[in-house]
Protein backbone atom coordinates (compact mmCIF):
# COMPACT_ATOMS: atom_id res chain seq x y z
CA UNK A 1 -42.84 -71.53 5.56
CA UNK A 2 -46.30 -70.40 5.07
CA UNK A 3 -47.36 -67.52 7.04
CA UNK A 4 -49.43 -68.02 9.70
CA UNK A 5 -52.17 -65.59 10.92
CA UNK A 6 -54.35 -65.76 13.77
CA UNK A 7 -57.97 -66.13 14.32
CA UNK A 8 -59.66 -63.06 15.08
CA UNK A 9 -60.99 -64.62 18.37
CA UNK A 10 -57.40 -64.83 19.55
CA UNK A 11 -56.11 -61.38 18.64
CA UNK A 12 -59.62 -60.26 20.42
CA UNK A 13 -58.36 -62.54 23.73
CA UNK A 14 -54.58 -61.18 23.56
CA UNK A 15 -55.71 -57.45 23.28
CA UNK A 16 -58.00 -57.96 26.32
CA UNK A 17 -55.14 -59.34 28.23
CA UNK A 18 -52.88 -56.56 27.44
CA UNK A 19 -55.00 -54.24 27.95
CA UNK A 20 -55.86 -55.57 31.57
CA UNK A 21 -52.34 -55.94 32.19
CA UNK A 22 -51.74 -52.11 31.37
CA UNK A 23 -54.98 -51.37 33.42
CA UNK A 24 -53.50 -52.93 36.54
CA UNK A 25 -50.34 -51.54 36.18
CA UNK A 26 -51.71 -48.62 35.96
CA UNK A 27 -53.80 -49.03 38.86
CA UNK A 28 -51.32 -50.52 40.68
CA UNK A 29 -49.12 -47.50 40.03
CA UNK A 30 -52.52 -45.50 41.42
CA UNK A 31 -52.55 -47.22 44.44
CA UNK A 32 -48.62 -46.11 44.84
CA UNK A 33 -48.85 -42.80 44.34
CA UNK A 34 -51.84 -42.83 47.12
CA UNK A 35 -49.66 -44.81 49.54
CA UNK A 36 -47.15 -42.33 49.42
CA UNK A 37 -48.68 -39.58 49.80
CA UNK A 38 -50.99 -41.07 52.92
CA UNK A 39 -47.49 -42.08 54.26
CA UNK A 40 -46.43 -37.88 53.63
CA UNK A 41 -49.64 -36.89 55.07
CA UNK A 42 -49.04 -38.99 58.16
CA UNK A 43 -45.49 -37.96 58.15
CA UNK A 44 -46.75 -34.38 58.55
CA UNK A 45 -49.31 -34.92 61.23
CA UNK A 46 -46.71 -36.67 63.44
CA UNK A 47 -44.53 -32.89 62.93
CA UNK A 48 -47.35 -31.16 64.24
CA UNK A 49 -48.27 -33.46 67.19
CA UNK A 50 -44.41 -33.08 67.89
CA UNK A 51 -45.13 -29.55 67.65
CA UNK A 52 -48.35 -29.26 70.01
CA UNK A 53 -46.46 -31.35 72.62
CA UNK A 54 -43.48 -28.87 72.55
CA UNK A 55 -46.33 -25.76 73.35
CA UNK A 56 -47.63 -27.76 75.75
CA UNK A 57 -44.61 -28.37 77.21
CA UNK A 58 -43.64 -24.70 76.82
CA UNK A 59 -46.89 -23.28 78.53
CA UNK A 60 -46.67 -26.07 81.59
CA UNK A 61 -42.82 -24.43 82.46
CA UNK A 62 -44.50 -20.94 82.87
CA UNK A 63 -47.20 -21.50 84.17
CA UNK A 64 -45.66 -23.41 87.13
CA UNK A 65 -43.00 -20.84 87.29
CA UNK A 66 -46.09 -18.26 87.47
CA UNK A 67 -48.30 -20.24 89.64
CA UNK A 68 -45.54 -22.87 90.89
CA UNK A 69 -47.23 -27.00 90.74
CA UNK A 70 -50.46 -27.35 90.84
CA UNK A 71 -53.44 -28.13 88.71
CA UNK A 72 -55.83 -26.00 86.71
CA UNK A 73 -59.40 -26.07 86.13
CA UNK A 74 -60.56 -25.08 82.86
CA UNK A 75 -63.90 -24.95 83.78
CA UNK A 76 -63.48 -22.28 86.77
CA UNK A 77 -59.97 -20.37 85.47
CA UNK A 78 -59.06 -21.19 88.44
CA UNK A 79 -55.54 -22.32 89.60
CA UNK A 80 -55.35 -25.25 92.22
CA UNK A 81 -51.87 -25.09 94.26
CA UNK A 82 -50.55 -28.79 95.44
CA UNK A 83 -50.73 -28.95 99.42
């Protein structure tokens, strides 16, 4: 069998297509990695709003065992009792 070899316009069109195919993977890997880490960053940011709610949660119980139920204005400091 004679050997066969192929046209330099075909080894020109397979190396494009394999290197496309490693550029997408590798972008598609990218685009992974930047998924994740949104998903850890979002993960962390839902901690901390669980943590601000817990404060705020905190702070309401004395300040209604200071004041008892009411409201407060921020703008006047002041603290409104319930009638």
């Amino acid at each position: 069998m004679e050997k066969q070899v192929l046209t330099p316009e075909e080894v020109t069109h397979l190396t494009e297509l394999r290197n496309t195919y490693q550029e997408l993977v590798a972008s598609i890997g990218n685009a992974e990695m930047q998924i994740m880490m949104f998903q850890l960053k979002k993960e962390q940011f839902k901690i901390q709003l669980q943590q601000l709610q817990e404060k705020e949660v905190t702070l309401a119980k004395q300040l209604e065992t200071k004041y008892g139920q009411g409201t407060i204005s921020l703008e006047t400091n002041e603290f409104l009792p319930n009638v």
